[in-house]
PDB file of N, CA and C in Angstrom:
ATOM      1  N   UNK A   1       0.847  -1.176   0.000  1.00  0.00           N
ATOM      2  CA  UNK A   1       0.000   0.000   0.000  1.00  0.00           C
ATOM      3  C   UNK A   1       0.889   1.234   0.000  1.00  0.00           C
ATOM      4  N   UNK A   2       0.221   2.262  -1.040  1.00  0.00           N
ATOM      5  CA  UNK A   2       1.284   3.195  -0.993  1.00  0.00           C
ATOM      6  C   UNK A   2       0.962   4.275  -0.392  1.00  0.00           C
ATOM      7  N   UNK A   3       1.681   5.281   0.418  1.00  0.00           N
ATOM      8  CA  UNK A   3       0.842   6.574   1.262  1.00  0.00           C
ATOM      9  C   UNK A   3       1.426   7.313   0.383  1.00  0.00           C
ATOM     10  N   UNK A   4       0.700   8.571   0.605  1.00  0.00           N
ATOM     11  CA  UNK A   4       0.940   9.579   0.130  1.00  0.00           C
ATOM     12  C   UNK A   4       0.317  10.489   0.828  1.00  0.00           C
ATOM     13  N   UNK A   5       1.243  11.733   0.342  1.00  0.00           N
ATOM     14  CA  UNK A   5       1.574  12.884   1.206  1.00  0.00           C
ATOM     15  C   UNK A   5       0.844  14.329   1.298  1.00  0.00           C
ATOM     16  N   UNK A   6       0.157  14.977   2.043  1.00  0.00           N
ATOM     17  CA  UNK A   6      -0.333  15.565   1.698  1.00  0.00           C
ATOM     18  C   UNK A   6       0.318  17.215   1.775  1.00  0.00           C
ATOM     19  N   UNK A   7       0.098  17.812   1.143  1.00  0.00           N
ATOM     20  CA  UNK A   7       0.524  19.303   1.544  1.00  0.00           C
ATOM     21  C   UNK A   7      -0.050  19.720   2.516  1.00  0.00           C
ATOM     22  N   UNK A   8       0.956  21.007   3.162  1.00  0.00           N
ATOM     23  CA  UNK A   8       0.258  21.322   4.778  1.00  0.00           C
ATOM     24  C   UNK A   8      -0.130  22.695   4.208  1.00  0.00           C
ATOM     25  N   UNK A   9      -0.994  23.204   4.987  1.00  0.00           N
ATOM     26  CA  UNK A   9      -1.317  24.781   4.216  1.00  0.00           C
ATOM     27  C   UNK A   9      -0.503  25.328   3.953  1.00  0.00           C
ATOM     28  N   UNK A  10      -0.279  26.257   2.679  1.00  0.00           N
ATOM     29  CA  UNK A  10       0.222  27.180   2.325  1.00  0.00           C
ATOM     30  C   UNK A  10       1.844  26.753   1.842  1.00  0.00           C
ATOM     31  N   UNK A  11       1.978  25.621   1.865  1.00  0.00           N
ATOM     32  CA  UNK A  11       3.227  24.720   1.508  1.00  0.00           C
ATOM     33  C   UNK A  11       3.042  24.206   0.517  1.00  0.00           C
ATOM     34  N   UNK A  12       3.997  23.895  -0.581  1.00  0.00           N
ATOM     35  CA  UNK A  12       3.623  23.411  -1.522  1.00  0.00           C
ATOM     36  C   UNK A  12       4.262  21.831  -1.640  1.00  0.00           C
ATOM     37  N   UNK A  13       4.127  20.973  -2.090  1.00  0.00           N
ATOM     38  CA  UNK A  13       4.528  19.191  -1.780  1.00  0.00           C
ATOM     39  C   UNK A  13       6.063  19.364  -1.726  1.00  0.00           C
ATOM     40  N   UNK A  14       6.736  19.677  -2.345  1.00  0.00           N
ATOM     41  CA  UNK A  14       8.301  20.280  -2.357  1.00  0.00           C
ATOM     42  C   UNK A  14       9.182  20.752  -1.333  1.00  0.00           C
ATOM     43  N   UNK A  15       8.415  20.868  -0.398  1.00  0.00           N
ATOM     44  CA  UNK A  15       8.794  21.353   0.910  1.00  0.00           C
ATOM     45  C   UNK A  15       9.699  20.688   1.487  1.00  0.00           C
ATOM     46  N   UNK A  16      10.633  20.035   2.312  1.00  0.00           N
ATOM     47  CA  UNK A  16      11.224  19.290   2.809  1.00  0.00           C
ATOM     48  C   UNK A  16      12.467  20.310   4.070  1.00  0.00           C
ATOM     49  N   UNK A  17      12.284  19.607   5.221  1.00  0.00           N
ATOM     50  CA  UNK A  17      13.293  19.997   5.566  1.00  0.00           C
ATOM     51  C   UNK A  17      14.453  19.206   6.552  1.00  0.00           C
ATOM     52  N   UNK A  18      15.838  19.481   7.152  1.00  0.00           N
ATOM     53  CA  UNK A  18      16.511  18.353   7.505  1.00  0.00           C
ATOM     54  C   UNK A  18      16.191  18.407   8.950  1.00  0.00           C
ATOM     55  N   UNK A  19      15.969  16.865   9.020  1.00  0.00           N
ATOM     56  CA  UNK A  19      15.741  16.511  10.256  1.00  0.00           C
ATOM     57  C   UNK A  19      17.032  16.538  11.081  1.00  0.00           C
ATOM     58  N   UNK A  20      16.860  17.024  12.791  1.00  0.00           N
ATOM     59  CA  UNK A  20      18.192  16.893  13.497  1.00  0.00           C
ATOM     60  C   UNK A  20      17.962  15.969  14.323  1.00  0.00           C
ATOM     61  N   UNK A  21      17.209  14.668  14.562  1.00  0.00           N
ATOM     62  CA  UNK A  21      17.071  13.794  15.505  1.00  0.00           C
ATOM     63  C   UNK A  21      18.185  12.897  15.692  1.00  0.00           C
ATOM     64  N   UNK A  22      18.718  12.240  16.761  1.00  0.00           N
ATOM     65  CA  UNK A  22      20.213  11.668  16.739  1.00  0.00           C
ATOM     66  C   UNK A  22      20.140  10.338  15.636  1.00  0.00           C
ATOM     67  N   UNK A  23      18.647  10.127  15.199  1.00  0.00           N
ATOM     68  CA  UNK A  23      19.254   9.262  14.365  1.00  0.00           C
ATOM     69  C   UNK A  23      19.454   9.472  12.786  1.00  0.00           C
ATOM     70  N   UNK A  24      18.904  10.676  12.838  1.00  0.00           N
ATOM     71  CA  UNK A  24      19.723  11.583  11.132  1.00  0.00           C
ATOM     72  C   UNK A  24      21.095  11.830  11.799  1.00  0.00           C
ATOM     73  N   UNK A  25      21.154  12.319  12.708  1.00  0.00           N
ATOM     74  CA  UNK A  25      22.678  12.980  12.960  1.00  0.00           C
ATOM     75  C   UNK A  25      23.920  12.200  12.929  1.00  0.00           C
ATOM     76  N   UNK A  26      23.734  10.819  13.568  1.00  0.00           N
ATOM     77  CA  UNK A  26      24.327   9.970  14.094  1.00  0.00           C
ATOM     78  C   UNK A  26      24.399   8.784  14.045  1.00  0.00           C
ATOM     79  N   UNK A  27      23.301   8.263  13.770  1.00  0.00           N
ATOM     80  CA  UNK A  27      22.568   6.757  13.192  1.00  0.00           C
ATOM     81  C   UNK A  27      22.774   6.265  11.997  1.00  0.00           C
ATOM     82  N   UNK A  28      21.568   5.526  11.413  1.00  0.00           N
ATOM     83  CA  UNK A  28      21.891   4.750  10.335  1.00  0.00           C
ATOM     84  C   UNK A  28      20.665   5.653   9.639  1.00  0.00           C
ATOM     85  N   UNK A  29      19.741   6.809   9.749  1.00  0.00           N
ATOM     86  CA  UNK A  29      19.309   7.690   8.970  1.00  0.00           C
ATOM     87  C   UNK A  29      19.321   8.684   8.082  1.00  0.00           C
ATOM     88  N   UNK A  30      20.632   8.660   8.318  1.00  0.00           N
ATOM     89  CA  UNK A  30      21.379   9.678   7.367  1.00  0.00           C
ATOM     90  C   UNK A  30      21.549   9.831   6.238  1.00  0.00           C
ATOM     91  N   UNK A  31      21.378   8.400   5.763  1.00  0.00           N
ATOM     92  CA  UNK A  31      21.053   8.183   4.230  1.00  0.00           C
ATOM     93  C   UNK A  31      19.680   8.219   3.879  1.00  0.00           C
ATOM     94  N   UNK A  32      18.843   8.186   4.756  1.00  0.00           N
ATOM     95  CA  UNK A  32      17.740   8.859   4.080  1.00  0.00           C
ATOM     96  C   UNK A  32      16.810   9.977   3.637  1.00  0.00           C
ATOM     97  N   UNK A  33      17.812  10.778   4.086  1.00  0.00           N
ATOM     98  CA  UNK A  33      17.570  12.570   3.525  1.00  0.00           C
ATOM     99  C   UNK A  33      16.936  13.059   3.897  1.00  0.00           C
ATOM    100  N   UNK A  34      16.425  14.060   3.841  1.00  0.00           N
ATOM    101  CA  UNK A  34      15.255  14.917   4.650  1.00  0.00           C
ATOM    102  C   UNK A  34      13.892  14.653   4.716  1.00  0.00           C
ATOM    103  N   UNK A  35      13.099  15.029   5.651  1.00  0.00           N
ATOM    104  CA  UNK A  35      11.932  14.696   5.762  1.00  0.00           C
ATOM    105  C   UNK A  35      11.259  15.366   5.570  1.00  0.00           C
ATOM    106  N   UNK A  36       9.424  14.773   4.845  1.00  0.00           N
ATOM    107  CA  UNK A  36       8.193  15.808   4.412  1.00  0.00           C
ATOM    108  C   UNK A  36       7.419  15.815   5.221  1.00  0.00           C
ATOM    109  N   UNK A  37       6.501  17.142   5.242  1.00  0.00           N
ATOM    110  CA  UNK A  37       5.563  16.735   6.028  1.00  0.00           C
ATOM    111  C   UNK A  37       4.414  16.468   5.271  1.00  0.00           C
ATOM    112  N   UNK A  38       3.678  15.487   6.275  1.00  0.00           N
ATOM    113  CA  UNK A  38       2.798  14.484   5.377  1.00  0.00           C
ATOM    114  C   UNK A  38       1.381  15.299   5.941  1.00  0.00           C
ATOM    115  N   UNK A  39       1.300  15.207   7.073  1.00  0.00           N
ATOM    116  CA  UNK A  39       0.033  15.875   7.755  1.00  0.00           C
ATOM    117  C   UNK A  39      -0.287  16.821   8.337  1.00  0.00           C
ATOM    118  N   UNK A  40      -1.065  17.584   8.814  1.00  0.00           N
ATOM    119  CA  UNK A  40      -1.602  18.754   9.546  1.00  0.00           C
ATOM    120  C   UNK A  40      -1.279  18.431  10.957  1.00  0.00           C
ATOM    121  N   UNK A  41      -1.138  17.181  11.361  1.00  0.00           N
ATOM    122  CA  UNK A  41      -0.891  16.854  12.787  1.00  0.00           C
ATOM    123  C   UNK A  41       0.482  16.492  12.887  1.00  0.00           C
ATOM    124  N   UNK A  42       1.357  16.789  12.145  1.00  0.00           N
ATOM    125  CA  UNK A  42       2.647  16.465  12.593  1.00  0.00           C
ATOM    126  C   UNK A  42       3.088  17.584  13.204  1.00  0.00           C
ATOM    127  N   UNK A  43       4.198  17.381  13.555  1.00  0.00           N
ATOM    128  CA  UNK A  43       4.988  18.235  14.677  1.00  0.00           C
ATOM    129  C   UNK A  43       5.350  19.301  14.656  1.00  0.00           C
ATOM    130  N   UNK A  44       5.308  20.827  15.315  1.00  0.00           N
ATOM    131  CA  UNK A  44       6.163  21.839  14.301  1.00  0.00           C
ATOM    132  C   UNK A  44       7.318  21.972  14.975  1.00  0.00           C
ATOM    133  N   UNK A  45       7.924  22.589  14.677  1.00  0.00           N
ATOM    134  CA  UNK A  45       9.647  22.711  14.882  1.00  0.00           C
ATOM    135  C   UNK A  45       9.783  23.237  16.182  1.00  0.00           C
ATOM    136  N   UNK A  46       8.544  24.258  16.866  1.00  0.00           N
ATOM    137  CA  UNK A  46       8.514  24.090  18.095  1.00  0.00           C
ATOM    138  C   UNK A  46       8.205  23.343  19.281  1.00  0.00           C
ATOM    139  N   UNK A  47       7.278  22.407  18.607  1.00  0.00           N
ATOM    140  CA  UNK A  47       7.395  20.909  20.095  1.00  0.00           C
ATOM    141  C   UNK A  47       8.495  20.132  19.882  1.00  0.00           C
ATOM    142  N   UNK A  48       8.932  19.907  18.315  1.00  0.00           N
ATOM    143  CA  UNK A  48      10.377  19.102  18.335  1.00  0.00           C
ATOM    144  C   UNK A  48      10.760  19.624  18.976  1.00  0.00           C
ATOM    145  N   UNK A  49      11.444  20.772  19.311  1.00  0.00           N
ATOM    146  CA  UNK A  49      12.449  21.421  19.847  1.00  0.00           C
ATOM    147  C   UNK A  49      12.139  20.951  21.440  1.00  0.00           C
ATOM    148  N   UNK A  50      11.342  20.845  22.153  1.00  0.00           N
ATOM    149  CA  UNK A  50      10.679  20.750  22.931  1.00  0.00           C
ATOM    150  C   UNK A  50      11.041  19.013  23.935  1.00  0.00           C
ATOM    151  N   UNK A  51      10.424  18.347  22.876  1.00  0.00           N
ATOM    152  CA  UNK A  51      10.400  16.805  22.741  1.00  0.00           C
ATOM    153  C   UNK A  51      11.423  16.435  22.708  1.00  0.00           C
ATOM    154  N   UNK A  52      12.713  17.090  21.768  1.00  0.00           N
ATOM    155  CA  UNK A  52      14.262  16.392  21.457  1.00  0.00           C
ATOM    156  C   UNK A  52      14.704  16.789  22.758  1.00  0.00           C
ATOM    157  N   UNK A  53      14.587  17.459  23.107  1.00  0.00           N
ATOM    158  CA  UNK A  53      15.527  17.496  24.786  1.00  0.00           C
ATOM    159  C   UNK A  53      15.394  16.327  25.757  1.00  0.00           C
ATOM    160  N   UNK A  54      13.929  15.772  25.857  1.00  0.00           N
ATOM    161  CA  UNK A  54      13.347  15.014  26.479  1.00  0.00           C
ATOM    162  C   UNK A  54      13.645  13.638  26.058  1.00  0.00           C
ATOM    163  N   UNK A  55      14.499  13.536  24.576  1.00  0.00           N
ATOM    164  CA  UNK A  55      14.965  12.229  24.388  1.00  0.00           C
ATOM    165  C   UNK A  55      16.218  11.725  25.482  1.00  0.00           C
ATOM    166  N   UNK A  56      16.124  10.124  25.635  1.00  0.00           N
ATOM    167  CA  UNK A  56      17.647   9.990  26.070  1.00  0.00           C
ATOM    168  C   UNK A  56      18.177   9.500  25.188  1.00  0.00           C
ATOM    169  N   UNK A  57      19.572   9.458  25.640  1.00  0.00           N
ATOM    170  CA  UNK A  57      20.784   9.111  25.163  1.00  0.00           C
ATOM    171  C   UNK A  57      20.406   7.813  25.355  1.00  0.00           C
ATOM    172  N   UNK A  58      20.273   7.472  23.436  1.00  0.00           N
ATOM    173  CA  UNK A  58      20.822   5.858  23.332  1.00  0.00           C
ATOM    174  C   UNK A  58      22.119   5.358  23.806  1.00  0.00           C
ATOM    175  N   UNK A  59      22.161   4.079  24.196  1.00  0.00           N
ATOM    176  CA  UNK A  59      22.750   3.398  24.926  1.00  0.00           C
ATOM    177  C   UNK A  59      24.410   3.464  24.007  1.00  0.00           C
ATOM    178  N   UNK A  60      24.185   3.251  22.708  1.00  0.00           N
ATOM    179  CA  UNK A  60      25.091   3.173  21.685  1.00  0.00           C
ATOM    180  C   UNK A  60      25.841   4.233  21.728  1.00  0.00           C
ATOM    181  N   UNK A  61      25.326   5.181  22.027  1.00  0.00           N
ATOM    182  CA  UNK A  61      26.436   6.643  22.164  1.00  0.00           C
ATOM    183  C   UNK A  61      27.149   6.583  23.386  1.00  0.00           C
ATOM    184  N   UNK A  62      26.650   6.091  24.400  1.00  0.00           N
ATOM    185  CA  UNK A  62      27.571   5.972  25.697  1.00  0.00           C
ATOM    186  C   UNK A  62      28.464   4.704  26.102  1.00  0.00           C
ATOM    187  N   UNK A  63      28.406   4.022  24.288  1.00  0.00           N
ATOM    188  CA  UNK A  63      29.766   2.974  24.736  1.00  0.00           C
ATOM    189  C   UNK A  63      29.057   1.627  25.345  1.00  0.00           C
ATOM    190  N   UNK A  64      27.624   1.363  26.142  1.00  0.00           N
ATOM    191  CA  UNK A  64      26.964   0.503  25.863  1.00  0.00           C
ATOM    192  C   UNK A  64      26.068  -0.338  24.937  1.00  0.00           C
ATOM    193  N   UNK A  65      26.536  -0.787  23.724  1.00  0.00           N
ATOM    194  CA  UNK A  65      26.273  -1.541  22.749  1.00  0.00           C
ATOM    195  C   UNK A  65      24.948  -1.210  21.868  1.00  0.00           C
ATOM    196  N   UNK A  66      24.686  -2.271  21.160  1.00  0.00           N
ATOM    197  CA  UNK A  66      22.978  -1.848  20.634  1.00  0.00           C
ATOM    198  C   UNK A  66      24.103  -1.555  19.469  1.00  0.00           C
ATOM    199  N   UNK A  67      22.913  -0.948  18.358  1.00  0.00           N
ATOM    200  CA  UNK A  67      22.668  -0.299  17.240  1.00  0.00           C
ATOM    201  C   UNK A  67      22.362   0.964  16.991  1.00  0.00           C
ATOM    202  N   UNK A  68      23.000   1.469  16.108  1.00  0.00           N
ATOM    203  CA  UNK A  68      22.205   2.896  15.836  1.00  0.00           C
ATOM    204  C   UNK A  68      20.817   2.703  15.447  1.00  0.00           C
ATOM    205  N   UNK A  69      20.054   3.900  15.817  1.00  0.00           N
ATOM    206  CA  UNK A  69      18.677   3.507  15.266  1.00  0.00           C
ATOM    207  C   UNK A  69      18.973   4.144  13.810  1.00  0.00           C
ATOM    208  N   UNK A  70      17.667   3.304  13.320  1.00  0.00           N
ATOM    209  CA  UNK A  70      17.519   3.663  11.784  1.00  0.00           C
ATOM    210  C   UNK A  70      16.032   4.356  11.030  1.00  0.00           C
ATOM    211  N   UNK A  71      15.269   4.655  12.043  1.00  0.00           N
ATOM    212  CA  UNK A  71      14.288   5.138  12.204  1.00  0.00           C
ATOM    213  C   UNK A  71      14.200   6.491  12.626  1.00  0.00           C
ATOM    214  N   UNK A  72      13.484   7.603  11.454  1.00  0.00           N
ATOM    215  CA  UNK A  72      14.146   9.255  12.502  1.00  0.00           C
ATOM    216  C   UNK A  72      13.090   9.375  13.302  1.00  0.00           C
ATOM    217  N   UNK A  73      13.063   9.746  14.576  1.00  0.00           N
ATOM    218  CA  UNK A  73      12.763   9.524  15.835  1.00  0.00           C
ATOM    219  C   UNK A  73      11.618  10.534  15.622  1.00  0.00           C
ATOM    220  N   UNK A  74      11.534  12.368  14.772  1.00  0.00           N
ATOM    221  CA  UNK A  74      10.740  12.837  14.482  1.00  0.00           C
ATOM    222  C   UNK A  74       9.296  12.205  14.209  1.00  0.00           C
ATOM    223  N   UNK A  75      10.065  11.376  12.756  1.00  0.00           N
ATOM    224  CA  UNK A  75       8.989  11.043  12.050  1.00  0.00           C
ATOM    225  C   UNK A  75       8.287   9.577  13.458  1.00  0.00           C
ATOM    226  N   UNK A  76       8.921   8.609  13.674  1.00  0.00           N
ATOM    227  CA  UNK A  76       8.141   8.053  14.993  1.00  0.00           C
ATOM    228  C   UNK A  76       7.417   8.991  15.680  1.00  0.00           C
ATOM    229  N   UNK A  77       7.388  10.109  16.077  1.00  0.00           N
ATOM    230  CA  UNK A  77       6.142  10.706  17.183  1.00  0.00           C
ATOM    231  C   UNK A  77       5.376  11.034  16.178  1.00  0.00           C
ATOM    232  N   UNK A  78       5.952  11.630  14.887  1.00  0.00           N
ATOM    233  CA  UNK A  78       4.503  11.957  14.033  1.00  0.00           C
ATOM    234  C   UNK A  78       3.286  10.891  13.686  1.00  0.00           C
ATOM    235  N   UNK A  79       4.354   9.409  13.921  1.00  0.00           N
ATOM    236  CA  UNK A  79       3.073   8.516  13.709  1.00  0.00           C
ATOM    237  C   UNK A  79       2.695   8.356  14.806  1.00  0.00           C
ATOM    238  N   UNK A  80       2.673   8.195  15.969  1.00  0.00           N
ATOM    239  CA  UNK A  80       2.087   8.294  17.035  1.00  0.00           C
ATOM    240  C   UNK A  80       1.160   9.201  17.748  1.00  0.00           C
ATOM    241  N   UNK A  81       0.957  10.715  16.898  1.00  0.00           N
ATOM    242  CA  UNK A  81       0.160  11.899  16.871  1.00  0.00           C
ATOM    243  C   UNK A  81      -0.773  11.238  15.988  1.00  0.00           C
TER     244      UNK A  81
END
């Protein structure tokens, strides 16, 4: 099934911008380039801002094992909104 994206007001589909979540920054997301916004209920740059503080530190950055994530952590709360 394929989704597709909708424009947010006054934006046109072209829009895109770079995500800074540790797993664009740092992870295995990085190769997947910037992110769109798909819905009216996604996040704006002021609760990210908000929310990213409130992340912790994966385990992988402090030398305790795991994986980078590969999932940008943004787009996870947007599906969860």
């Amino acid at each position: 099934m394929q989704q597709f994206c909708v424009p947010m007001a006054g934006q046109s589909s072209a829009v895109a911008w770079e995500c800074d979540c540790l797993a664009h920054r740092f992870g295995n997301a990085a190769d997947k380039g910037t992110r769109q916004p798909c819905y009216p209920t996604d996040m704006t740059d002021g609760e990210w801002a908000v929310v990213r503080l409130l992340l912790p530190v994966p385990g992988w950055m402090r030398g305790r094992g795991g994986r980078p994530e590969r999932c940008c952590h943004r787009a996870v709360f947007d599906a969860i909104r």
